[in-house]
N, C-alpha and C. Protein backbone atom coordinates (compact mmCIF):
# COMPACT_ATOMS: atom_id res chain seq x y z
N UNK A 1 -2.37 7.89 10.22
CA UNK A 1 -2.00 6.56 9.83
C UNK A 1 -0.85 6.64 8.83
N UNK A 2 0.23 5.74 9.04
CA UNK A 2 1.09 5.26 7.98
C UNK A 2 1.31 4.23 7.14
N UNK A 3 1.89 3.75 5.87
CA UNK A 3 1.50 3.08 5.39
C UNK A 3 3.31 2.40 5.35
N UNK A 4 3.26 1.02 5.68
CA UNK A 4 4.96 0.80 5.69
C UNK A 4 5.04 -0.63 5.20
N UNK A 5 6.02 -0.48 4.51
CA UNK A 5 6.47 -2.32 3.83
C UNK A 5 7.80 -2.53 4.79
N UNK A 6 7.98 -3.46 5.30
CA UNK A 6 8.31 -4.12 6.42
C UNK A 6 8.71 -3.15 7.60
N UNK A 7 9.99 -2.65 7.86
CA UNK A 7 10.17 -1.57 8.48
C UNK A 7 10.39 0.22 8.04
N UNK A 8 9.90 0.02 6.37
CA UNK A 8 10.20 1.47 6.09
C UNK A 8 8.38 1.76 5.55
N UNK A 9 8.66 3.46 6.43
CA UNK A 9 7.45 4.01 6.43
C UNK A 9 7.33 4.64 4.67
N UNK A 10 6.61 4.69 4.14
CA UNK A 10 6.20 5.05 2.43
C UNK A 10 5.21 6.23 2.74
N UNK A 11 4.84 6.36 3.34
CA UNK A 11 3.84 7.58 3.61
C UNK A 11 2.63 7.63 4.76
N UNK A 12 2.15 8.77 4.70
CA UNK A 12 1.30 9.07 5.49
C UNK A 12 -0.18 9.51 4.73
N UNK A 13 -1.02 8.76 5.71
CA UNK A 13 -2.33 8.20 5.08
C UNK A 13 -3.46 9.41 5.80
N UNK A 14 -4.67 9.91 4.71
CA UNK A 14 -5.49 10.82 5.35
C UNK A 14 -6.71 10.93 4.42
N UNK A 15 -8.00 11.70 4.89
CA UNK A 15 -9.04 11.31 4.08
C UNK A 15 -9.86 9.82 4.47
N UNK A 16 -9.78 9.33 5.73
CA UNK A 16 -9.93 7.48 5.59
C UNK A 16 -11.78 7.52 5.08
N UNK A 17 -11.90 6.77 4.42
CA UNK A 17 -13.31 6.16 4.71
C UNK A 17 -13.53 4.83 4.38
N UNK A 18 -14.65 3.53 4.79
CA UNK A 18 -14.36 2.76 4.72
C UNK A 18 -15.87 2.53 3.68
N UNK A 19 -15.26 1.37 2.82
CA UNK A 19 -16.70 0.59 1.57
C UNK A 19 -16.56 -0.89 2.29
N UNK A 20 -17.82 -1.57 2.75
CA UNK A 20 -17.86 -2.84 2.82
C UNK A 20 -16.45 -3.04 3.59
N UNK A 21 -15.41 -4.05 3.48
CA UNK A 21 -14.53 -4.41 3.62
C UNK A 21 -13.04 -3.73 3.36
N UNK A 22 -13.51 -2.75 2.32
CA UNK A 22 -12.44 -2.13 1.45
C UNK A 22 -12.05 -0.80 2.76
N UNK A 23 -10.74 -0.30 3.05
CA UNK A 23 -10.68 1.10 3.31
C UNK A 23 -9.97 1.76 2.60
N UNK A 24 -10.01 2.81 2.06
CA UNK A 24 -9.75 4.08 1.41
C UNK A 24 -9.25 5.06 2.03
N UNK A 25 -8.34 5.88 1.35
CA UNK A 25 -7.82 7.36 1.79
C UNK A 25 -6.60 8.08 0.58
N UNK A 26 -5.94 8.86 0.95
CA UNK A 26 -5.30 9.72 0.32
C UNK A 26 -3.72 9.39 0.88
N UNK A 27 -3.25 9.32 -0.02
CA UNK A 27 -1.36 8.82 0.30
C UNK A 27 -0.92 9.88 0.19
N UNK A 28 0.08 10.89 1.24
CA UNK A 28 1.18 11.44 1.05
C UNK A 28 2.77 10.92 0.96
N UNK A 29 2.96 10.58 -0.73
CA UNK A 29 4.22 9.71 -0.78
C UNK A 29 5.39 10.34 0.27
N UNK A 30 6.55 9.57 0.21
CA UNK A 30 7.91 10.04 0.86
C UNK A 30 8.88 9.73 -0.07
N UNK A 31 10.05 9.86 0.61
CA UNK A 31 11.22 9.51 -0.49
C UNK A 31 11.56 8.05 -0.73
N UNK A 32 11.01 7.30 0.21
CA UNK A 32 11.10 5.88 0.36
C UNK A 32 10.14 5.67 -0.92
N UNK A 33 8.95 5.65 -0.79
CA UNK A 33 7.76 5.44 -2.26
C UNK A 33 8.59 5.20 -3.18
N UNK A 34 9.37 6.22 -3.63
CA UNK A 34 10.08 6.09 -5.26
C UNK A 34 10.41 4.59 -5.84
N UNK A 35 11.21 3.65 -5.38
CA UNK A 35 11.23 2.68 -5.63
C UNK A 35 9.90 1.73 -5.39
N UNK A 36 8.85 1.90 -5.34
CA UNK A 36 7.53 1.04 -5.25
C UNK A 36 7.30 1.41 -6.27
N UNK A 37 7.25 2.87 -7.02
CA UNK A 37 5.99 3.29 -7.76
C UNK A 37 5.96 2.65 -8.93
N UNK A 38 7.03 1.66 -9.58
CA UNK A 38 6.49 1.03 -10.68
C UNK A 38 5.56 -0.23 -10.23
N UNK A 39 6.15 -0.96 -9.19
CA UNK A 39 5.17 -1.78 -8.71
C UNK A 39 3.71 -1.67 -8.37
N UNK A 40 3.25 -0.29 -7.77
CA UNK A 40 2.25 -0.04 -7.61
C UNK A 40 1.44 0.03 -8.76
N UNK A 41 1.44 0.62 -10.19
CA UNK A 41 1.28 1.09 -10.94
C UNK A 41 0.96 -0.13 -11.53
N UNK A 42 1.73 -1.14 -11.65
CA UNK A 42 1.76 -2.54 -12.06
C UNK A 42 0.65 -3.26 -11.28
N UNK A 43 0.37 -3.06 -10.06
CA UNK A 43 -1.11 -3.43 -9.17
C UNK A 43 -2.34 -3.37 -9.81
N UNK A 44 -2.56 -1.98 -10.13
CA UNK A 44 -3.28 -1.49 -10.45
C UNK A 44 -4.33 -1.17 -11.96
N UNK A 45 -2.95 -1.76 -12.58
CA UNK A 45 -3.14 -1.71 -14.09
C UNK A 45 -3.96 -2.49 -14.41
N UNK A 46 -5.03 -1.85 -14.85
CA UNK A 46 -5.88 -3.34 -15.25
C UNK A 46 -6.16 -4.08 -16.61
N UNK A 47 -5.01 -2.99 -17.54
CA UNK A 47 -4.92 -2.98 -18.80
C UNK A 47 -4.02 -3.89 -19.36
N UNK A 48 -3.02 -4.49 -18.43
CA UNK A 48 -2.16 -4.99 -18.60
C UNK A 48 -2.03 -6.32 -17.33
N UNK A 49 -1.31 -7.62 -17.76
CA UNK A 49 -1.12 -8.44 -16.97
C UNK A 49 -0.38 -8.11 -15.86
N UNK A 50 -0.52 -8.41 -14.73
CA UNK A 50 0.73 -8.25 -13.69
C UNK A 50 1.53 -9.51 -13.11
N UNK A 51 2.97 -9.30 -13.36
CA UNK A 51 3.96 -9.90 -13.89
C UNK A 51 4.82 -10.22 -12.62
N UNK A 52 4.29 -11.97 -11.46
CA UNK A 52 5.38 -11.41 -10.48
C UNK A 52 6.72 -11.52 -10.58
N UNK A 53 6.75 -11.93 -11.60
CA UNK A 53 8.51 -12.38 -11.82
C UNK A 53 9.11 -10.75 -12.14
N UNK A 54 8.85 -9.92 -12.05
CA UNK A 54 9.01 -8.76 -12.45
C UNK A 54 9.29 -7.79 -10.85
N UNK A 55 8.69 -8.43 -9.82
CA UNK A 55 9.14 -7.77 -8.35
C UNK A 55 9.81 -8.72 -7.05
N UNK A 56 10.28 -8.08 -6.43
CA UNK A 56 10.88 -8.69 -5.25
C UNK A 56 9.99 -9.45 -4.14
N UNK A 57 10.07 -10.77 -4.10
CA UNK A 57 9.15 -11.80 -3.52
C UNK A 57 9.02 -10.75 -2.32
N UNK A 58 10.03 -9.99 -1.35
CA UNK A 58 9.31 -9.88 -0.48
C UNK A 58 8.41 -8.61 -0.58
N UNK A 59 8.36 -7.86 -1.57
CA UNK A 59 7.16 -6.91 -1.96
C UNK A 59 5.91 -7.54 -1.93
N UNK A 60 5.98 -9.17 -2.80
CA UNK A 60 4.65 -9.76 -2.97
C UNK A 60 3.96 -10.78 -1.64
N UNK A 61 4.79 -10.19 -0.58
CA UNK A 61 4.42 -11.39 0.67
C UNK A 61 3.57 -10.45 1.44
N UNK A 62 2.12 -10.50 1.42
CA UNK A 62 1.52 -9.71 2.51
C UNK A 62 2.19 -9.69 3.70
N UNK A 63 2.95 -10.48 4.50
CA UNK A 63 2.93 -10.18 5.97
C UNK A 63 3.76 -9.03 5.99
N UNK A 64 4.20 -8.25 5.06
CA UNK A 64 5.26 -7.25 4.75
C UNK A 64 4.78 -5.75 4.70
N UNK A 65 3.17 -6.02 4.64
CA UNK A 65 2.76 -5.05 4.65
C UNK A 65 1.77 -4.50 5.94
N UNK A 66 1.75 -3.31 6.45
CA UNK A 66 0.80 -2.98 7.60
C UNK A 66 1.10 -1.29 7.35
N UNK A 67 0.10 -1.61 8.56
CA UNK A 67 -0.47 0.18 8.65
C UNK A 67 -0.23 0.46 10.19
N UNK A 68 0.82 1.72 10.28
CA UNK A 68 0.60 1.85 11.51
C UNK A 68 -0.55 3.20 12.24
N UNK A 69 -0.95 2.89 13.16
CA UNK A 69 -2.44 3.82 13.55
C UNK A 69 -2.50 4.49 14.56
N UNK A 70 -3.12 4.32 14.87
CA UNK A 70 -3.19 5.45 16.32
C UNK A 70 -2.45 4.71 17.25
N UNK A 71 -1.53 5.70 18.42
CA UNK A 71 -0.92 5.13 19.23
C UNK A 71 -0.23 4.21 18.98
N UNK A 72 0.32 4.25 17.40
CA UNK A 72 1.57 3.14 16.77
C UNK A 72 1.26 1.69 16.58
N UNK A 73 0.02 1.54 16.77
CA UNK A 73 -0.47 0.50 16.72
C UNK A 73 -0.48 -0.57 15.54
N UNK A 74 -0.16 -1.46 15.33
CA UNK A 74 0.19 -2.17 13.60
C UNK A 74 -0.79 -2.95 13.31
N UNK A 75 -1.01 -2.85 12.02
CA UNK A 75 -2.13 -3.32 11.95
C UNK A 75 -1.91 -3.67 10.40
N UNK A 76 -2.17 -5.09 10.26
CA UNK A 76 -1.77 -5.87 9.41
C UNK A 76 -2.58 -5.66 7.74
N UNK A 77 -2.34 -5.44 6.90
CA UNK A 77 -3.14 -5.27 5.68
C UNK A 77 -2.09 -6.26 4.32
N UNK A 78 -3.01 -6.52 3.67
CA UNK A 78 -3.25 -7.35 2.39
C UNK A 78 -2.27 -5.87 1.61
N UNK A 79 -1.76 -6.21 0.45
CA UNK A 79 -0.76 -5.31 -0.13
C UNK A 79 -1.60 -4.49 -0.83
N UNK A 80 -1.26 -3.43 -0.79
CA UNK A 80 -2.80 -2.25 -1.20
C UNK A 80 -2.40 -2.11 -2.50
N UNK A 81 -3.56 -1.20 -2.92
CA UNK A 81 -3.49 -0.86 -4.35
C UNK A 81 -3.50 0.75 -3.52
N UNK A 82 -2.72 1.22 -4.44
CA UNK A 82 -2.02 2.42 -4.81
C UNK A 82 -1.71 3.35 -5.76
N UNK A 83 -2.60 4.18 -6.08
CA UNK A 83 -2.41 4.92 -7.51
C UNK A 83 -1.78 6.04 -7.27
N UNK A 84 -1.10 6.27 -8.62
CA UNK A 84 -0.02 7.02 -8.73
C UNK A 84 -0.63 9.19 -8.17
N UNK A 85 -1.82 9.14 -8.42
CA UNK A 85 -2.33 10.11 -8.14
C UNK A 85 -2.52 10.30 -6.36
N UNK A 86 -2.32 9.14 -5.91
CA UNK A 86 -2.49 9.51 -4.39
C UNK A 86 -3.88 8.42 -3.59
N UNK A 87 -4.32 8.10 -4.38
CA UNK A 87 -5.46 7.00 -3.68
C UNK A 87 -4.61 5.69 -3.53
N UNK A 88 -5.38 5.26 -2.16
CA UNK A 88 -5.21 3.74 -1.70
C UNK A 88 -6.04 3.97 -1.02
N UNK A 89 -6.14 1.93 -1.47
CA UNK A 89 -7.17 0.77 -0.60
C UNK A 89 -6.64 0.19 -0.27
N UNK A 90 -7.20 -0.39 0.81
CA UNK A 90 -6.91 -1.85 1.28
C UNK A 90 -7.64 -2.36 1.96
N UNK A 91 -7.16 -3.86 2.55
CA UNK A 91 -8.17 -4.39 3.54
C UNK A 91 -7.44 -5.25 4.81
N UNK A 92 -8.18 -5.10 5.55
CA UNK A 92 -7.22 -6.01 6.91
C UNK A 92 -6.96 -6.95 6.97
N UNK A 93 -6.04 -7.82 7.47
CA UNK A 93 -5.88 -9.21 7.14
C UNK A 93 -6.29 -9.36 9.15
């Protein structure tokens, strides 16, 4: 599985397992990632407010985000959370 904001792929996804609704796995970033990772980080933070005036509307538009799967298949997801160590969730829309 890959993980891509509109047409650029950010990495490749492994480890899957699924909680309730939630699915989980392990991110292998790419060179594309680099420019997300403050945003992600900003997702995630739970220490701090998250600020959308601070990212690019179309970062914050789910339909921007999907997963592609077996046999290239797309498959639509809610904008994941993403930690800087390599975990993501998400869930299907």
């Amino acid at each position: 599985m890959k993980l891509y904001f509109s047409n650029e792929c950010l990495g490749e996804i492994g480890d899957i397992n699924v909680e309730g609704s939630w699915i989980n796995g392990r991110i292998i970033f790419n060179k594309n990632t680099k420019k997300f990772m403050n945003f992600f980080e900003a997702i995630v933070d739970e220490e701090n407010e998250f600020v959308e005036g601070n990212f690019c509307e179309e970062w914050l538009d789910d339909s921007n985000w999907y997963i592609l799967g077996e046999e290239n298949r797309k498959k639509e997801i809610y904008i994941p959370a993403v930690y800087l160590d390599g975990d993501i969730y998400w869930r299907w829309r």
